[in-house]
N, C-alpha and C. Protein backbone atom coordinates (compact mmCIF):
# COMPACT_ATOMS: atom_id res chain seq x y z
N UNK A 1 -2.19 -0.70 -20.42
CA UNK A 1 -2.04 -1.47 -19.20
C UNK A 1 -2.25 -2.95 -19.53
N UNK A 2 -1.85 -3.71 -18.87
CA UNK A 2 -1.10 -5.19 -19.27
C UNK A 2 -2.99 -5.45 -18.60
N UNK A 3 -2.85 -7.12 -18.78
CA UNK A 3 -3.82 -8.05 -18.50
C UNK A 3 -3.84 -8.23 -17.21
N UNK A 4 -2.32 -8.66 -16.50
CA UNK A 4 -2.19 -8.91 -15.54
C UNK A 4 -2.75 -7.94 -14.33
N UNK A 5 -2.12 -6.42 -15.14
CA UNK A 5 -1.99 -5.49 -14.19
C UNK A 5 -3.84 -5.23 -14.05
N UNK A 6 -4.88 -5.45 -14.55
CA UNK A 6 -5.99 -4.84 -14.75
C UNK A 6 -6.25 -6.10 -13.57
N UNK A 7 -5.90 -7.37 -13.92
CA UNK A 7 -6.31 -7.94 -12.70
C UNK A 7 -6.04 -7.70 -11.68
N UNK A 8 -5.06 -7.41 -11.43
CA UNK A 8 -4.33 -7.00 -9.83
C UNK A 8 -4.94 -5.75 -9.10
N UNK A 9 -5.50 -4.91 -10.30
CA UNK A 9 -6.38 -3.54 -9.50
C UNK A 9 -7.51 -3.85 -9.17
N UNK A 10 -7.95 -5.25 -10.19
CA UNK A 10 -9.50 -5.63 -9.95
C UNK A 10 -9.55 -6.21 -8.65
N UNK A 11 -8.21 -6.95 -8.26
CA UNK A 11 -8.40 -7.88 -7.16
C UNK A 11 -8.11 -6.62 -5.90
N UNK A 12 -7.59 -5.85 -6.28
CA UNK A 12 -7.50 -4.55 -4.87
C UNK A 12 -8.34 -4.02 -4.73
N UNK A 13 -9.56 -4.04 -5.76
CA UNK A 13 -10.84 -3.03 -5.46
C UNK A 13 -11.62 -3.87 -4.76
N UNK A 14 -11.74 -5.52 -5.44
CA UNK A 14 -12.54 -6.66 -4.15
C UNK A 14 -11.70 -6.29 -2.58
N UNK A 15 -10.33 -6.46 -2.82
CA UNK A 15 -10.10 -6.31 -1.48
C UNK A 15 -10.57 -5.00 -0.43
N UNK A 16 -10.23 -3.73 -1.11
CA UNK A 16 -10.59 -2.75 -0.52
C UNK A 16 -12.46 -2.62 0.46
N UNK A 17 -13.19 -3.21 -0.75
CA UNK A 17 -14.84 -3.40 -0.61
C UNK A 17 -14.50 -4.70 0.86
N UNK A 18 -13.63 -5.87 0.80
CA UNK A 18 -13.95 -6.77 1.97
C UNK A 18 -13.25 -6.18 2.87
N UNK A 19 -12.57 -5.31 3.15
CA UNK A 19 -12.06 -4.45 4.42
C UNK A 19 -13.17 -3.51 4.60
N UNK A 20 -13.87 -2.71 3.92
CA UNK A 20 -14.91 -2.25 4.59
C UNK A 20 -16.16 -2.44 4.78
N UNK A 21 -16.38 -3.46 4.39
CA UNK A 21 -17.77 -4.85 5.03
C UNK A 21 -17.06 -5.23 6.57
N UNK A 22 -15.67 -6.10 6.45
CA UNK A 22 -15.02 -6.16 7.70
C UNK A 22 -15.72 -5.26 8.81
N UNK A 23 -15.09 -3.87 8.43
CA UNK A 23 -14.90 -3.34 9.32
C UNK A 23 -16.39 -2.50 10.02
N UNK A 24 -17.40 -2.46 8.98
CA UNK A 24 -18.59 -2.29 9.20
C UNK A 24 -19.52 -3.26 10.23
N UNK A 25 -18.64 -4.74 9.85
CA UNK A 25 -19.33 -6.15 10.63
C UNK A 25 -18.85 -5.97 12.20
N UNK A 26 -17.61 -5.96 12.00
CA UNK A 26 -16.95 -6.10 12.95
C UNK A 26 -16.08 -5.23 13.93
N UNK A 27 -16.14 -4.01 12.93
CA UNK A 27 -15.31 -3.03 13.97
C UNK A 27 -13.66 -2.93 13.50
N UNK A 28 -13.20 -1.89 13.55
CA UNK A 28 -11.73 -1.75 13.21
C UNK A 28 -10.64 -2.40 14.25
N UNK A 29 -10.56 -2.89 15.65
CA UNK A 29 -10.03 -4.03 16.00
C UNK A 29 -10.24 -5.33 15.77
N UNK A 30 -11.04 -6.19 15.12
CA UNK A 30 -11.26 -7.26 14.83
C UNK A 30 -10.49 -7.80 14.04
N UNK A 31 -10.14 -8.96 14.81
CA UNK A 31 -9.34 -9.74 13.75
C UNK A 31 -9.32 -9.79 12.65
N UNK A 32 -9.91 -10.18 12.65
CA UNK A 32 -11.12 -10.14 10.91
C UNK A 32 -10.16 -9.08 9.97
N UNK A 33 -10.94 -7.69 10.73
CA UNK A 33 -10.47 -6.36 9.81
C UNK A 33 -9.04 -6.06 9.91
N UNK A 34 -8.62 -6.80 11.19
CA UNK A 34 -6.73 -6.38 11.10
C UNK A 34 -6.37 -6.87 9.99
N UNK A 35 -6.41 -8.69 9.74
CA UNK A 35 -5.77 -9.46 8.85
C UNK A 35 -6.41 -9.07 7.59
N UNK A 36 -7.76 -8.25 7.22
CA UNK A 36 -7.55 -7.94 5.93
C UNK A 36 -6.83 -6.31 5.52
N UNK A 37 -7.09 -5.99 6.34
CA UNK A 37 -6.16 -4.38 6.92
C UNK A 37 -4.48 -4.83 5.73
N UNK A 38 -4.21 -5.82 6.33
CA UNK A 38 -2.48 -6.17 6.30
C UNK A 38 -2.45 -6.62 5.02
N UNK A 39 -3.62 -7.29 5.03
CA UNK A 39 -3.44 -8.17 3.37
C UNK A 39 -3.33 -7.07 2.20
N UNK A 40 -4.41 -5.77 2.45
CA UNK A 40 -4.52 -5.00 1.65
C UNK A 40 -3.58 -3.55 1.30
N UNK A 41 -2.59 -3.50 2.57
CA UNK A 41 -1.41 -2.58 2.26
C UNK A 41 -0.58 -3.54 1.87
N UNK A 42 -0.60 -4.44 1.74
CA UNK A 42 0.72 -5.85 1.57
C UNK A 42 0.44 -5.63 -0.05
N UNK A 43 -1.00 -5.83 -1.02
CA UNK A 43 -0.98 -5.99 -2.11
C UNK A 43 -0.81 -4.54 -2.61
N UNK A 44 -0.95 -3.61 -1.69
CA UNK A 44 -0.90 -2.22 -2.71
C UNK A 44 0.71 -1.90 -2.73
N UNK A 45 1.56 -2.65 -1.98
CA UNK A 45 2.66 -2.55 -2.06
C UNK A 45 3.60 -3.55 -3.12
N UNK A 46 2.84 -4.74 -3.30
CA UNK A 46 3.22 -5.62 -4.21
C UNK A 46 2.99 -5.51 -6.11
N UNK A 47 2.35 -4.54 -6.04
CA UNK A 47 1.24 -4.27 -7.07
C UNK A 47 2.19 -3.25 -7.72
N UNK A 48 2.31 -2.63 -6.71
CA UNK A 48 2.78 -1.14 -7.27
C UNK A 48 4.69 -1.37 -7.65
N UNK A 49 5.03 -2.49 -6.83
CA UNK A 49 6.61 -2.77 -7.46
C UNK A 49 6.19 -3.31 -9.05
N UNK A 50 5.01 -3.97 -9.21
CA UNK A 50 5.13 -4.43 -10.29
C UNK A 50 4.64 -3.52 -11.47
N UNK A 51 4.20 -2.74 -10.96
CA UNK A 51 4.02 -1.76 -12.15
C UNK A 51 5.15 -0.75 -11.74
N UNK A 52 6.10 -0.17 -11.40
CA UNK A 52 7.25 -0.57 -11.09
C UNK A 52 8.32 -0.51 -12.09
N UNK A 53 8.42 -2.04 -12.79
CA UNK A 53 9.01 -2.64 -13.66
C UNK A 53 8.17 -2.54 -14.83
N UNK A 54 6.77 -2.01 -15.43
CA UNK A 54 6.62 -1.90 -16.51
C UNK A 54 6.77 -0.08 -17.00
N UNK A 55 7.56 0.51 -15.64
CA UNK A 55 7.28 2.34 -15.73
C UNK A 55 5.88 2.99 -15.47
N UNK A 56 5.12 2.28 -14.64
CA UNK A 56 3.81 2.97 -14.66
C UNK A 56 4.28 3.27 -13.52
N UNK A 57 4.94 4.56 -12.99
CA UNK A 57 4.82 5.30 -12.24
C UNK A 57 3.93 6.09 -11.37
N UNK A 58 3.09 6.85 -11.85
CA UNK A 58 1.99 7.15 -11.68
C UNK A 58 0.63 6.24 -11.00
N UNK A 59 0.79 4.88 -11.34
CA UNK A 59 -0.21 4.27 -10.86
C UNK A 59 0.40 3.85 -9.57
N UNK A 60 1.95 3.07 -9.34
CA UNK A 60 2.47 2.44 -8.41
C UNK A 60 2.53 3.69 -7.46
N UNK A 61 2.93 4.93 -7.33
CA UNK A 61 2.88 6.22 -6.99
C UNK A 61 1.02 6.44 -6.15
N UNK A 62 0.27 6.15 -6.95
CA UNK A 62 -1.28 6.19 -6.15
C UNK A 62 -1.64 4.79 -5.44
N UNK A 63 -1.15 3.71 -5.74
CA UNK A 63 -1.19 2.79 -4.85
C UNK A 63 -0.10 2.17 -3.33
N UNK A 64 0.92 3.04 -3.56
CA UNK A 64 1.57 3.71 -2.36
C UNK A 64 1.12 4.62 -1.22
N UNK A 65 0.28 5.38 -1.84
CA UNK A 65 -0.49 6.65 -1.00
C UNK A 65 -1.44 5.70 -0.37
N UNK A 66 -1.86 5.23 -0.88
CA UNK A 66 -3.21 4.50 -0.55
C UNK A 66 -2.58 3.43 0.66
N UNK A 67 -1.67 3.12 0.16
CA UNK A 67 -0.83 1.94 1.62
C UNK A 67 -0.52 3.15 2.78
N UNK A 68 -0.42 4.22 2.41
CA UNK A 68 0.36 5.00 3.76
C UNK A 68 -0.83 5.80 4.27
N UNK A 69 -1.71 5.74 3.31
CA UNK A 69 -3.36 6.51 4.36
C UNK A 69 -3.28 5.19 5.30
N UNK A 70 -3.37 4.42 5.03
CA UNK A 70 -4.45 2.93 5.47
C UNK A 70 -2.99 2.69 7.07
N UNK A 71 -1.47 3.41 6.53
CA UNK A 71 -0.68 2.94 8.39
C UNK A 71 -0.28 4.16 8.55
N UNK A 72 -1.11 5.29 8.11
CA UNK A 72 -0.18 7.05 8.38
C UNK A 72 -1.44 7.26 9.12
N UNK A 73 -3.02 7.01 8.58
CA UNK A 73 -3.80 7.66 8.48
C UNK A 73 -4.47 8.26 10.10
N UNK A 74 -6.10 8.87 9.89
CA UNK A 74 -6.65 8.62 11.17
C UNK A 74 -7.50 7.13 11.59
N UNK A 75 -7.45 6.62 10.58
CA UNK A 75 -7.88 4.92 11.13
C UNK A 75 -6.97 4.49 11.54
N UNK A 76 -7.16 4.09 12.85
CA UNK A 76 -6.04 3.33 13.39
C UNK A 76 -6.25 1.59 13.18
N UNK A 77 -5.66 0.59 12.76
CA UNK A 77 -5.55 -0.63 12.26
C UNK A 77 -4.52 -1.71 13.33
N UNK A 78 -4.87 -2.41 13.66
CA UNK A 78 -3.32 -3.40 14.21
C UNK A 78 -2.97 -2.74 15.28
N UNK A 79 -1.87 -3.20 15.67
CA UNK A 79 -0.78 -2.66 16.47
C UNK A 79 -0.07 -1.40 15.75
N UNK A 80 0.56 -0.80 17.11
CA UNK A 80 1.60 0.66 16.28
C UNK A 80 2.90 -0.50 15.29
N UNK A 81 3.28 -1.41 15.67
CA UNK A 81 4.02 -2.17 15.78
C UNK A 81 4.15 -2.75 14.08
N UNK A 82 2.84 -3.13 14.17
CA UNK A 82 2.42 -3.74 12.57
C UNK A 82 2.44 -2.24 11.45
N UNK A 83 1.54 -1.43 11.91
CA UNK A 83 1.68 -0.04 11.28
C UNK A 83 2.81 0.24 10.70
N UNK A 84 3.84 0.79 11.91
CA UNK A 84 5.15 0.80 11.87
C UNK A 84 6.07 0.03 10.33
N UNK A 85 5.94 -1.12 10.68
CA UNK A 85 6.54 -1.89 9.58
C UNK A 85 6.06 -1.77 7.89
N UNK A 86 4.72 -1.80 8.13
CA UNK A 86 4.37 -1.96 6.96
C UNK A 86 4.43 -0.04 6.06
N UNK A 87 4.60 0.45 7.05
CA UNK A 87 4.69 1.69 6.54
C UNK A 87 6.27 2.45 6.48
N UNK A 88 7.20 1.78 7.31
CA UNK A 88 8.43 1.44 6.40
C UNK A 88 8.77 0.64 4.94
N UNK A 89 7.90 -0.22 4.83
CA UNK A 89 7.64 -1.17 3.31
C UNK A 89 7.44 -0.18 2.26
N UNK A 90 6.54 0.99 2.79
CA UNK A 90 5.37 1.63 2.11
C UNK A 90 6.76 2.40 1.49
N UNK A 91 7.61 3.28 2.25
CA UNK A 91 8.19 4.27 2.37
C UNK A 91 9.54 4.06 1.30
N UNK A 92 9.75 2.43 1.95
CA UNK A 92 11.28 2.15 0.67
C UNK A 92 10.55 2.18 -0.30
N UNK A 93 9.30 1.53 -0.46
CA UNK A 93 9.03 1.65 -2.08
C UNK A 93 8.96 2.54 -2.65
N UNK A 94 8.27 3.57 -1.73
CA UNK A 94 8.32 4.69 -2.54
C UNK A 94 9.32 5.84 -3.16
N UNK A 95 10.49 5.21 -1.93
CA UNK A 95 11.86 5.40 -2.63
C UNK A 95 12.71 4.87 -3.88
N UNK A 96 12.18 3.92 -3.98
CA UNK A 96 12.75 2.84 -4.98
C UNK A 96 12.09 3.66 -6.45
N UNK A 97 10.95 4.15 -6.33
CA UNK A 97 10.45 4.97 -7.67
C UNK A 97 11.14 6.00 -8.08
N UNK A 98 11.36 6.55 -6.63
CA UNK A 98 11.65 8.71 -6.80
C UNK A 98 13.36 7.89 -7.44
N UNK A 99 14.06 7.21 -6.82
CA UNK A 99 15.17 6.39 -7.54
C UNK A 99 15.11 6.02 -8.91
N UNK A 100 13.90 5.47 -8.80
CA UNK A 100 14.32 4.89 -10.84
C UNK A 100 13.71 6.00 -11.64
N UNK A 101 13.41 6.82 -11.17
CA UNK A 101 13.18 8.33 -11.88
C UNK A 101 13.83 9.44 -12.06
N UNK A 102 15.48 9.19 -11.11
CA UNK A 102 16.25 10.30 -11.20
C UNK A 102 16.15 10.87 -10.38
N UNK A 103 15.18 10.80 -9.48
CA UNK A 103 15.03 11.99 -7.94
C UNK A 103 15.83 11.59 -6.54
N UNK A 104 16.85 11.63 -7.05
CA UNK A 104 17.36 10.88 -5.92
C UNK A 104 17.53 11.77 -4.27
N UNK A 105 17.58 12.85 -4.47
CA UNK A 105 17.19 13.87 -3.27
C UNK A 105 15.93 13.47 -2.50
N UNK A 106 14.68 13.30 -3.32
CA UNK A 106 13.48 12.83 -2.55
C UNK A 106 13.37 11.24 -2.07
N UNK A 107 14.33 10.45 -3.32
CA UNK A 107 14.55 8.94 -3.16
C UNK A 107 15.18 8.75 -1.14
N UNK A 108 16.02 9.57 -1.21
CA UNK A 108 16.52 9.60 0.09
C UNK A 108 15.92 10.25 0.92
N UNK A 109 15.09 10.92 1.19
CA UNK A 109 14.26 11.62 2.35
C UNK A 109 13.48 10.61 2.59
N UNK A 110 13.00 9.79 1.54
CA UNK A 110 11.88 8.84 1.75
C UNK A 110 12.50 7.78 2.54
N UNK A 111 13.79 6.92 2.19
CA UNK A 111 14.64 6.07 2.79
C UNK A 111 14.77 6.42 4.23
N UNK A 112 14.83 7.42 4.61
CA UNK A 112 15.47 7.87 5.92
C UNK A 112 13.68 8.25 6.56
N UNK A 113 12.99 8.25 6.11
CA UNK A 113 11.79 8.05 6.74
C UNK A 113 11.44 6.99 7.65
């Protein structure tokens, strides 16, 4: 695993720990915990295209799941609205893998999700 990439998990594990201080402080509607809510499916989605492009499948694959607990899950976060979107994000990406892997049967169930 690259330099970069060790940082980018390091910086998702700080993030993960300040969403649940957030949400401990403040409660799961709070501003606060929405906007880090968003920040933190935003990077597990950014993270995981980029490992992605080096074939770490497997990791971009567990940091996908982790974006679709956080707008599938039983915590509810944001609006249905925000959910919604970001868990369409969640969903192409995770198509874009089962795609560069040859699965294109599951690539498309996921798309049409």
């Amino acid at each position: 695993m690259s330099q970069a990439a060790k940082a980018a998990l390091e910086s998702i594990s700080f993030m993960e720990k300040s969403l649940a201080h957030r949400v401990k402080a403040f409660g799961l509607e709070h501003d606060e915990s929405v906007r880090q809510w968003k920040r933190l499916v935003t990077e597990y989605n950014v993270t995981a295209m980029k490992m992605l492009q080096t074939d770490d499948y497997e990791l971009a694959m567990d940091l996908l799941n982790r974006a679709k607990e956080l707008t599938k899950g039983d915590v509810k976060f944001g609006e249905a609205d925000d959910r919604k979107k970001l868990l369409a994000i969640t969903f192409n990406n995770m198509s874009c893998i089962h795609k560069k892997r040859g699965f294109l049967k599951t690539a498309l169930g996921l798309a049409r999700k």
